[in-house]
N, C-alpha and C. Protein backbone atom coordinates (compact mmCIF):
# COMPACT_ATOMS: atom_id res chain seq x y z
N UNK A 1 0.84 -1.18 0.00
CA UNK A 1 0.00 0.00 0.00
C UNK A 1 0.89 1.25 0.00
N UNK A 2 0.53 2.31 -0.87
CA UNK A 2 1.55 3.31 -1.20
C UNK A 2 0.82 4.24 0.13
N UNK A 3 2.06 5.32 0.78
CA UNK A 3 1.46 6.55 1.47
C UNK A 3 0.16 6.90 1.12
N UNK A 4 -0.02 7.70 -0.54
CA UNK A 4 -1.40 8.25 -0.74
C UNK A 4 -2.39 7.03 -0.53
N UNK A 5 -2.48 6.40 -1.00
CA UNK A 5 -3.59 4.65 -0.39
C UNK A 5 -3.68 4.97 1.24
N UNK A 6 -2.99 5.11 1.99
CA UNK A 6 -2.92 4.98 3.60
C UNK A 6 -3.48 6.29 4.06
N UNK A 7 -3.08 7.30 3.48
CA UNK A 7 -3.52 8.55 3.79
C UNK A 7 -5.45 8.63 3.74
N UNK A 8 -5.65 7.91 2.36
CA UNK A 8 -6.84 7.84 2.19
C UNK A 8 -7.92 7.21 2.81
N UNK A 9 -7.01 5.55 3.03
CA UNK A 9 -8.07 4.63 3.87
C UNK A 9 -8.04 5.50 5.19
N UNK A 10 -7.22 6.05 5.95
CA UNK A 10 -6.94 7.13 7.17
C UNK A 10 -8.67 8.08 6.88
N UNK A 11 -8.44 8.80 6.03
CA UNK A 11 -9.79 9.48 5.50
C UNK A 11 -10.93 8.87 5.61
N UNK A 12 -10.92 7.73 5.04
CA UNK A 12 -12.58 6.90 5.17
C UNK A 12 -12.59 6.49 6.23
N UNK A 13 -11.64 6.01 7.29
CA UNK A 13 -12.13 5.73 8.88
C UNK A 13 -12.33 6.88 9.93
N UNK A 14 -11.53 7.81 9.40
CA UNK A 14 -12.42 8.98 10.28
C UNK A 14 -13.74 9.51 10.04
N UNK A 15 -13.77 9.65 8.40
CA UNK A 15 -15.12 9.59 8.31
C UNK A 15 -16.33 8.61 9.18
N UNK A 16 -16.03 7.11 8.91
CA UNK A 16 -16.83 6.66 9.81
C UNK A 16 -16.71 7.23 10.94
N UNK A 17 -15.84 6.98 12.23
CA UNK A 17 -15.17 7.27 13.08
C UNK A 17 -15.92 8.33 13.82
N UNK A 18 -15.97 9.63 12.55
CA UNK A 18 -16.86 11.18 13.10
C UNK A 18 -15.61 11.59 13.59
N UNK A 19 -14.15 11.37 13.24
CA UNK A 19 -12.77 12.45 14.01
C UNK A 19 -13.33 13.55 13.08
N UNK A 20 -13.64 14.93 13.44
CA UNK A 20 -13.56 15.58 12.37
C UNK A 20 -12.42 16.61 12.66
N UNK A 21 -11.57 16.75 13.21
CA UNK A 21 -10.65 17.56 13.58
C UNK A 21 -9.18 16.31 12.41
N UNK A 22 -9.06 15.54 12.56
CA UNK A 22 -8.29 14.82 12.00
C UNK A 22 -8.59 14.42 10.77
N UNK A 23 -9.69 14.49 10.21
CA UNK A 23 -10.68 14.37 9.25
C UNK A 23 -10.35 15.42 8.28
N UNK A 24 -10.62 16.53 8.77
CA UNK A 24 -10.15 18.24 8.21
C UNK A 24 -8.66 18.47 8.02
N UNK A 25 -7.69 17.71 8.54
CA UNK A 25 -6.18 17.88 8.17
C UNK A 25 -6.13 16.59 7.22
N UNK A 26 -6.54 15.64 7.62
CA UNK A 26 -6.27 14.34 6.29
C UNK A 26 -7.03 14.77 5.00
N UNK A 27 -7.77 15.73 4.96
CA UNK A 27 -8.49 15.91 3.95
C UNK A 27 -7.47 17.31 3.31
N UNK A 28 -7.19 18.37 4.05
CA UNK A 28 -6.38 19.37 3.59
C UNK A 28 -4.87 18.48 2.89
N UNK A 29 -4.00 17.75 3.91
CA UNK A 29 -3.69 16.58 3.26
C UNK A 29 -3.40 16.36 1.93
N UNK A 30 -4.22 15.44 1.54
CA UNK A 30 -4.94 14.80 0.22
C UNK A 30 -5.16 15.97 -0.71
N UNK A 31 -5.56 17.28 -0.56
CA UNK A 31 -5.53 18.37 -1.31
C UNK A 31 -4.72 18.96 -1.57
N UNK A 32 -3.62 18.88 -0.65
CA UNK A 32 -2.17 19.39 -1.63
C UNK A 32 -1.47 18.72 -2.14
N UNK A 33 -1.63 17.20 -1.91
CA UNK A 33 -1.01 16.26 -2.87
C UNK A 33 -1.20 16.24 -3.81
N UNK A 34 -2.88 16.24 -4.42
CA UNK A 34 -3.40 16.35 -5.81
C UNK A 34 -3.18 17.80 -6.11
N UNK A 35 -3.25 19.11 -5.06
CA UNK A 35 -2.71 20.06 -6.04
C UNK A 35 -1.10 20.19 -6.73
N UNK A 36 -0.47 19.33 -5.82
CA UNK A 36 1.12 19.21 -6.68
C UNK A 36 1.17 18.55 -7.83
N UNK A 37 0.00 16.98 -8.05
CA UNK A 37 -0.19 16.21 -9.00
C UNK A 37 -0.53 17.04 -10.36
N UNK A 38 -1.77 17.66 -10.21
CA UNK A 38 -1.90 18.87 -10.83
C UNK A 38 -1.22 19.78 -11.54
N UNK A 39 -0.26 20.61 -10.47
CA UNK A 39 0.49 21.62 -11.05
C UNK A 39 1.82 20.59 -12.08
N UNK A 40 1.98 19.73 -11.16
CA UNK A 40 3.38 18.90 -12.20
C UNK A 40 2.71 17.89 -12.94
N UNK A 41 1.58 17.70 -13.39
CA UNK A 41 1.24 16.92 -14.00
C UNK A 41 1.58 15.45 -14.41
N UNK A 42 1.90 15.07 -12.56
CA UNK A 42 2.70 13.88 -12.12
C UNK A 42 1.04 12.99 -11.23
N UNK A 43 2.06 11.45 -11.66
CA UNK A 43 1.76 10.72 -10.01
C UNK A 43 2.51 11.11 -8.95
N UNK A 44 2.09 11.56 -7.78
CA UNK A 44 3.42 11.39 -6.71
C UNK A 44 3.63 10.17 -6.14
N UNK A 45 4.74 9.60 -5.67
CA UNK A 45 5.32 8.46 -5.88
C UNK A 45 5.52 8.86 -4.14
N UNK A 46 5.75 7.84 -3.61
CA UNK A 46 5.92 8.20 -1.87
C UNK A 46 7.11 9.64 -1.40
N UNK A 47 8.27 9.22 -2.03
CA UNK A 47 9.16 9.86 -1.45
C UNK A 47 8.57 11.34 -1.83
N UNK A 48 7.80 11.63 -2.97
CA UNK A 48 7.47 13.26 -3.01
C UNK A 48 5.77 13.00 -1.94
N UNK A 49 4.91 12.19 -1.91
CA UNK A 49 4.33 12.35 -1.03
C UNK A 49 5.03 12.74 0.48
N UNK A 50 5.47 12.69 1.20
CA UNK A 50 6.57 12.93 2.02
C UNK A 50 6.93 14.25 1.97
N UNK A 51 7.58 14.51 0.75
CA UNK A 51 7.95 15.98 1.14
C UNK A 51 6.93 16.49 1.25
N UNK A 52 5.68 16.63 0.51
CA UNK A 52 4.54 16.95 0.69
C UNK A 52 3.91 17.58 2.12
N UNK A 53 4.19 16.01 2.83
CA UNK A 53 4.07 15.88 4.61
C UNK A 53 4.74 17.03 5.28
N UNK A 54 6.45 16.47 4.82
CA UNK A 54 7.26 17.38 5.15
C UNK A 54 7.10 18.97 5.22
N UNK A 55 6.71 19.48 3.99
CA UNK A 55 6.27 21.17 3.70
C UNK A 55 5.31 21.17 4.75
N UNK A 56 4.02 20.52 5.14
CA UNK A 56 2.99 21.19 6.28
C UNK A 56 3.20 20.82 7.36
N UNK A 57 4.23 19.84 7.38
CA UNK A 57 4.99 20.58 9.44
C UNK A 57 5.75 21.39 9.24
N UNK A 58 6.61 21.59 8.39
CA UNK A 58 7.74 22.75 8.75
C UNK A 58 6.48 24.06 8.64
N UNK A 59 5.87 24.15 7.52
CA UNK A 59 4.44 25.04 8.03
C UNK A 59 3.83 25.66 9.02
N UNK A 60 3.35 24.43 9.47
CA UNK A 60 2.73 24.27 10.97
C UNK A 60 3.96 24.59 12.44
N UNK A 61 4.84 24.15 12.05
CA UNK A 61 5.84 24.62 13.47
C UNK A 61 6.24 26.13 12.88
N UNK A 62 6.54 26.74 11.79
CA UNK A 62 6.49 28.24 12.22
C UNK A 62 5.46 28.72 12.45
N UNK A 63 4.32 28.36 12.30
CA UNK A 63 2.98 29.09 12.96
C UNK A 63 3.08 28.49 14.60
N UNK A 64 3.51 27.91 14.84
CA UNK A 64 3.72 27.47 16.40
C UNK A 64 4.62 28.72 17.19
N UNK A 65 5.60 28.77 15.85
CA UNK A 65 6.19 29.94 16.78
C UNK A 65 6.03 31.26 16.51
N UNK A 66 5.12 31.54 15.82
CA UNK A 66 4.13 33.03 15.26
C UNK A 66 3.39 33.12 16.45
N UNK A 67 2.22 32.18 16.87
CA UNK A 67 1.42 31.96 17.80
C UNK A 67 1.70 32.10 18.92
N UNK A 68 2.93 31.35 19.55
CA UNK A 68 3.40 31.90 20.79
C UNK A 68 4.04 33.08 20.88
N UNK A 69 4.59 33.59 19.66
CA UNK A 69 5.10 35.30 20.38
C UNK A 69 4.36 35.92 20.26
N UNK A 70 2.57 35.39 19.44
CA UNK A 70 1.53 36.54 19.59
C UNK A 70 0.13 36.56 20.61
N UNK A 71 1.14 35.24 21.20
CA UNK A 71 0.53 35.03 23.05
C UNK A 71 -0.73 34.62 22.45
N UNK A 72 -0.63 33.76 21.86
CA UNK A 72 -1.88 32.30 21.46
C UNK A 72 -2.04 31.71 21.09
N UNK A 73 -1.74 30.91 22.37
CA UNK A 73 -1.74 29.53 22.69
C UNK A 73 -2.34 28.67 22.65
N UNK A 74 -3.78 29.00 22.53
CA UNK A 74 -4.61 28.03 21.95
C UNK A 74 -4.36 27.69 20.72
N UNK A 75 -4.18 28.45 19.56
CA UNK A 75 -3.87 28.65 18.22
C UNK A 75 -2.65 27.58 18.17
N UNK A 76 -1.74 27.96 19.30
CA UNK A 76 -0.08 26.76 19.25
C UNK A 76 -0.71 25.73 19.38
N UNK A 77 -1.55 25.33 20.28
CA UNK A 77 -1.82 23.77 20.86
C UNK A 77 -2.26 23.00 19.35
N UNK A 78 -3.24 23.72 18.65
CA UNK A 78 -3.84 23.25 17.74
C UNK A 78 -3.00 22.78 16.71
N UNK A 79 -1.99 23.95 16.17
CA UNK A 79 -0.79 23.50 15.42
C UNK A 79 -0.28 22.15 15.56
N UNK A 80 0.26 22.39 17.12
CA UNK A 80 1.11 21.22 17.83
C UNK A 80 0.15 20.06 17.32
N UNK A 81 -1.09 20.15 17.73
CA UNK A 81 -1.49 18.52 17.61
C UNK A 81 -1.76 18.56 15.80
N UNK A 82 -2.05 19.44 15.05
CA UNK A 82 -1.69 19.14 13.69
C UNK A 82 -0.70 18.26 13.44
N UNK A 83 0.80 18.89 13.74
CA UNK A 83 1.84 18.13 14.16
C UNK A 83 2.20 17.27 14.28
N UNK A 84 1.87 16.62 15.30
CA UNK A 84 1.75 15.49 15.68
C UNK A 84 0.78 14.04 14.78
N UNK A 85 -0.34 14.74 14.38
CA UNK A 85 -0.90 14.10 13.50
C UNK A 85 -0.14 13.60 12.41
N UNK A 86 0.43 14.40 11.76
CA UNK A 86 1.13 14.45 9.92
C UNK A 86 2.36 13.78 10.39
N UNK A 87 2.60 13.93 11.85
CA UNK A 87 4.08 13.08 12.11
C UNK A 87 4.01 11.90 11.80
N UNK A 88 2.53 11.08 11.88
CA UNK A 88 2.03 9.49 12.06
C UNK A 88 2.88 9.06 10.56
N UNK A 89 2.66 10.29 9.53
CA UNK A 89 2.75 9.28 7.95
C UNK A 89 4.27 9.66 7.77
N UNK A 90 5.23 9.90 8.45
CA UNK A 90 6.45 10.24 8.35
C UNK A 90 7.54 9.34 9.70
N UNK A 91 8.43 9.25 8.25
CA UNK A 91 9.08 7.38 8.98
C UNK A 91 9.92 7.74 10.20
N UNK A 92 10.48 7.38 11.24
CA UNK A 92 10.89 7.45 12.59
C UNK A 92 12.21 8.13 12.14
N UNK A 93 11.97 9.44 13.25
CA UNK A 93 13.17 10.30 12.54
C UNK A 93 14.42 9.76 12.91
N UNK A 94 15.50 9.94 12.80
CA UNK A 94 17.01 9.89 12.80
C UNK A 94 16.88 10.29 14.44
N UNK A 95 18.14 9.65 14.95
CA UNK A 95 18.47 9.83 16.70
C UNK A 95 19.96 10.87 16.02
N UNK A 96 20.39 11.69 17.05
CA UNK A 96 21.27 12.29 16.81
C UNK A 96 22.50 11.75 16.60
N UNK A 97 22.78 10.74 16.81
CA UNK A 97 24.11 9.71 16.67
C UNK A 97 23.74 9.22 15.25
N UNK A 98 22.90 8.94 15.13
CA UNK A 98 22.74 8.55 13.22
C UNK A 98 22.55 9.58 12.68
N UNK A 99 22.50 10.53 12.24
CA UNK A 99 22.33 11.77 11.73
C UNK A 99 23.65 12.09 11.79
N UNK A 100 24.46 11.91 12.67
CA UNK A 100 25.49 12.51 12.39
C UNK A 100 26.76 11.75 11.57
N UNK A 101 26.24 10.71 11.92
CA UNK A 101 26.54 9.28 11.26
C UNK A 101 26.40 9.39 9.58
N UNK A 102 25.18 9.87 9.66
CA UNK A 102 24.89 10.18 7.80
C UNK A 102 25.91 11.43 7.33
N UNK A 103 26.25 12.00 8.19
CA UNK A 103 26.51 13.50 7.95
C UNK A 103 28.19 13.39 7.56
N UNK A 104 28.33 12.78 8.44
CA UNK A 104 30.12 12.07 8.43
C UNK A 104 30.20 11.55 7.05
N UNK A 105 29.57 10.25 6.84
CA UNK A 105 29.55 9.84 5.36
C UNK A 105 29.32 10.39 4.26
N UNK A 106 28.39 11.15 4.17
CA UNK A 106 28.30 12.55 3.38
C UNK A 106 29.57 12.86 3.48
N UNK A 107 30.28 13.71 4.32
CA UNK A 107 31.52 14.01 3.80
C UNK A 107 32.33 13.80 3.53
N UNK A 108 32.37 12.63 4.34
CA UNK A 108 33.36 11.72 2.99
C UNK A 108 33.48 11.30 1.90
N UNK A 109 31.71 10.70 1.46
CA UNK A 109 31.69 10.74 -0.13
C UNK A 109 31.60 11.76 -0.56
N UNK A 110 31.62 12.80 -0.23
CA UNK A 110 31.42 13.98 -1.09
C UNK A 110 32.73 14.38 -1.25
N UNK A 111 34.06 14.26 -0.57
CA UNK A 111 35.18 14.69 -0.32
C UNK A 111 35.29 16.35 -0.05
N UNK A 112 34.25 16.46 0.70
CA UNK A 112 34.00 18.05 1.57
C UNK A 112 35.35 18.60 2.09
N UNK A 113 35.58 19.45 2.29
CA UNK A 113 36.98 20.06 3.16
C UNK A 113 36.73 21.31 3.81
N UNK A 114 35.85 22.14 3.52
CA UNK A 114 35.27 23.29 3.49
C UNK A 114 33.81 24.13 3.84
N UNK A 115 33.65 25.05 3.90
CA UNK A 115 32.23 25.38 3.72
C UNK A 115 32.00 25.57 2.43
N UNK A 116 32.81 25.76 1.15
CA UNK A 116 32.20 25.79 0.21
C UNK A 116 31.46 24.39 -0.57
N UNK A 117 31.85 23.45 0.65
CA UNK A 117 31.40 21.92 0.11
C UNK A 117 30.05 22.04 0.88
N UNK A 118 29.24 23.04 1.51
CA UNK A 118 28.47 22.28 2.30
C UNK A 118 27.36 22.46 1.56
N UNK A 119 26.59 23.00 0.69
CA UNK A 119 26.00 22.15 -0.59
C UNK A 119 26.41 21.06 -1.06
N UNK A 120 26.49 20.41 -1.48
CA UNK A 120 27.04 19.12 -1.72
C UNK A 120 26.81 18.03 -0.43
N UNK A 121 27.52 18.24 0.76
CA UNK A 121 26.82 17.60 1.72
C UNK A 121 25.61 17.58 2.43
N UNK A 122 24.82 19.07 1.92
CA UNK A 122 23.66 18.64 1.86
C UNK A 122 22.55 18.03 1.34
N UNK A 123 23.13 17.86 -0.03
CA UNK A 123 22.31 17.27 -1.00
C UNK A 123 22.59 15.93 -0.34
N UNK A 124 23.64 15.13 -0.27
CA UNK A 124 23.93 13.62 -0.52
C UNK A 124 23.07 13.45 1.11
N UNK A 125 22.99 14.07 2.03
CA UNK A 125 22.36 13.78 3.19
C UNK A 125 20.76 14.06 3.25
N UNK A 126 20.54 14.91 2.53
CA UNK A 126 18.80 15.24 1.63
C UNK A 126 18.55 14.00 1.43
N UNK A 127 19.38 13.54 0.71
CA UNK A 127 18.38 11.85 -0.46
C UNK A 127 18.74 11.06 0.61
N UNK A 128 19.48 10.60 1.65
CA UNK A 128 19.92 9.61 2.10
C UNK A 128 18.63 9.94 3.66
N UNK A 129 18.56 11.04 4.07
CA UNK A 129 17.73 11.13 5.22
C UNK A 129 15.97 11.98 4.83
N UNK A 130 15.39 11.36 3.96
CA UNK A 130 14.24 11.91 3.37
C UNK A 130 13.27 11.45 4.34
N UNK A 131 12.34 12.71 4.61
CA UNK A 131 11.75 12.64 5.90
C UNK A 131 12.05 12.16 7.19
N UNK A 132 13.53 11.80 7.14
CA UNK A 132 13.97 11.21 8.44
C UNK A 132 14.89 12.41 9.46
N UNK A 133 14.77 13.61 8.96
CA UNK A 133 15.74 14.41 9.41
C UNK A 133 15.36 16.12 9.43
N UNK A 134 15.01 17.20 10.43
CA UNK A 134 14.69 17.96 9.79
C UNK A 134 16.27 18.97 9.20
N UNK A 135 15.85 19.39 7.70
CA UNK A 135 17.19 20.21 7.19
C UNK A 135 17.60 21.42 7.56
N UNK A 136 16.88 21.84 8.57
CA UNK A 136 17.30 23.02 9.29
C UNK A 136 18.63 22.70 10.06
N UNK A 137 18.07 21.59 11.07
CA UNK A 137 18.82 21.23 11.96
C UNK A 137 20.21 20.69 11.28
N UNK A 138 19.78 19.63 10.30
CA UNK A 138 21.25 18.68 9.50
C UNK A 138 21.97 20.09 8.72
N UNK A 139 21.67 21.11 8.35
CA UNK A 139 21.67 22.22 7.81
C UNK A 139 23.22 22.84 9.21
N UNK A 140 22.64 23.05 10.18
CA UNK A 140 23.29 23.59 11.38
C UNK A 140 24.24 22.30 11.70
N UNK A 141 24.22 21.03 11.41
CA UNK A 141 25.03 19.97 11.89
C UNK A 141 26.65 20.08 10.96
N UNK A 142 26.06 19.99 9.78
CA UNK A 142 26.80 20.06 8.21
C UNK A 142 27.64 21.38 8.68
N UNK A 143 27.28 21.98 8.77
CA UNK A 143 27.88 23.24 8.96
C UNK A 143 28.93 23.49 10.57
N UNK A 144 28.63 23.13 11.19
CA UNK A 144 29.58 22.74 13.09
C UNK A 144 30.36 21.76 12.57
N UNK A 145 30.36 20.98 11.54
CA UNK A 145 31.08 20.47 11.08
C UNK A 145 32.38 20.45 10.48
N UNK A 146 32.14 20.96 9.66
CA UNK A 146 32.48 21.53 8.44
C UNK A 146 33.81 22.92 8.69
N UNK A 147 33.25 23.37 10.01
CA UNK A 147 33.80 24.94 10.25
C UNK A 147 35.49 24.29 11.32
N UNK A 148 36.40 24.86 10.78
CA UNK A 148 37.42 24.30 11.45
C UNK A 148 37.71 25.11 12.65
């Protein structure tokens, strides 16, 4: 069963179910997948379903932190459990010892020496940690790295 299949049967049991709070994000969901299908006039295939995922938490956590410096918190909570939801279809992230683990190897296959390599080590750690990593952070890792 591909992501979009899971996402969907997810959809028809809340429907039964009556979640309509989880119902209303699996359904927003499913609507930007087909609007990417759409605009690229693609199937999406898991790994771009994913980024998909990926784009509406990184989304959703800067409105987490919009919300709390505009002192509402109810507004954060809601995010948060958005969050948490879209986390379900996204594979068990990286522990910091593997991440850095990827990050190391990256630079070695990449034969990095520099900061002008750290494109390059971010790409080869992009494809190798897809949805398993957020690139802000591997972004800030690559880089403490990297800096002599």
């Amino acid at each position: 069963m591909t992501l979009k299949e899971r996402i969907t049967e997810d959809m028809k049991s809340c429907m039964r179910s009556g979640e309509k709070d989880r119902l209303g994000l699996i359904r927003m969901l499913l609507s930007a997948i087909k609007q990417r299908e759409v605009d690229e006039r693609i199937v999406l295939d898991d790994s771009q379903v994913l980024s998909v995922v990926e784009k509406m938490v990184k989304t959703r956590r800067e409105s987490v932190v919009q919300f709390e410096a505009g002192n509402r918190p109810e507004l954060a909570a809601k995010e948060t459990a958005e969050i948490a939801l879209l986390q379900a279809y996204l594979p068990t992230p990286f522990s910091a010892e593997e991440l850095d683990a990827v990050i190391k190897a990256a630079i070695e296959s990449s034969g990095a020496t520099s900061m002008k390599d750290m494109g390059k080590v971010v790409a080869c750690v992009k494809t190798a940690a897809a949805g398993r990593a957020d690139m802000s952070a591997v972004s800030a890792r690559v880089k403490a790295l990297l800096t002599p």
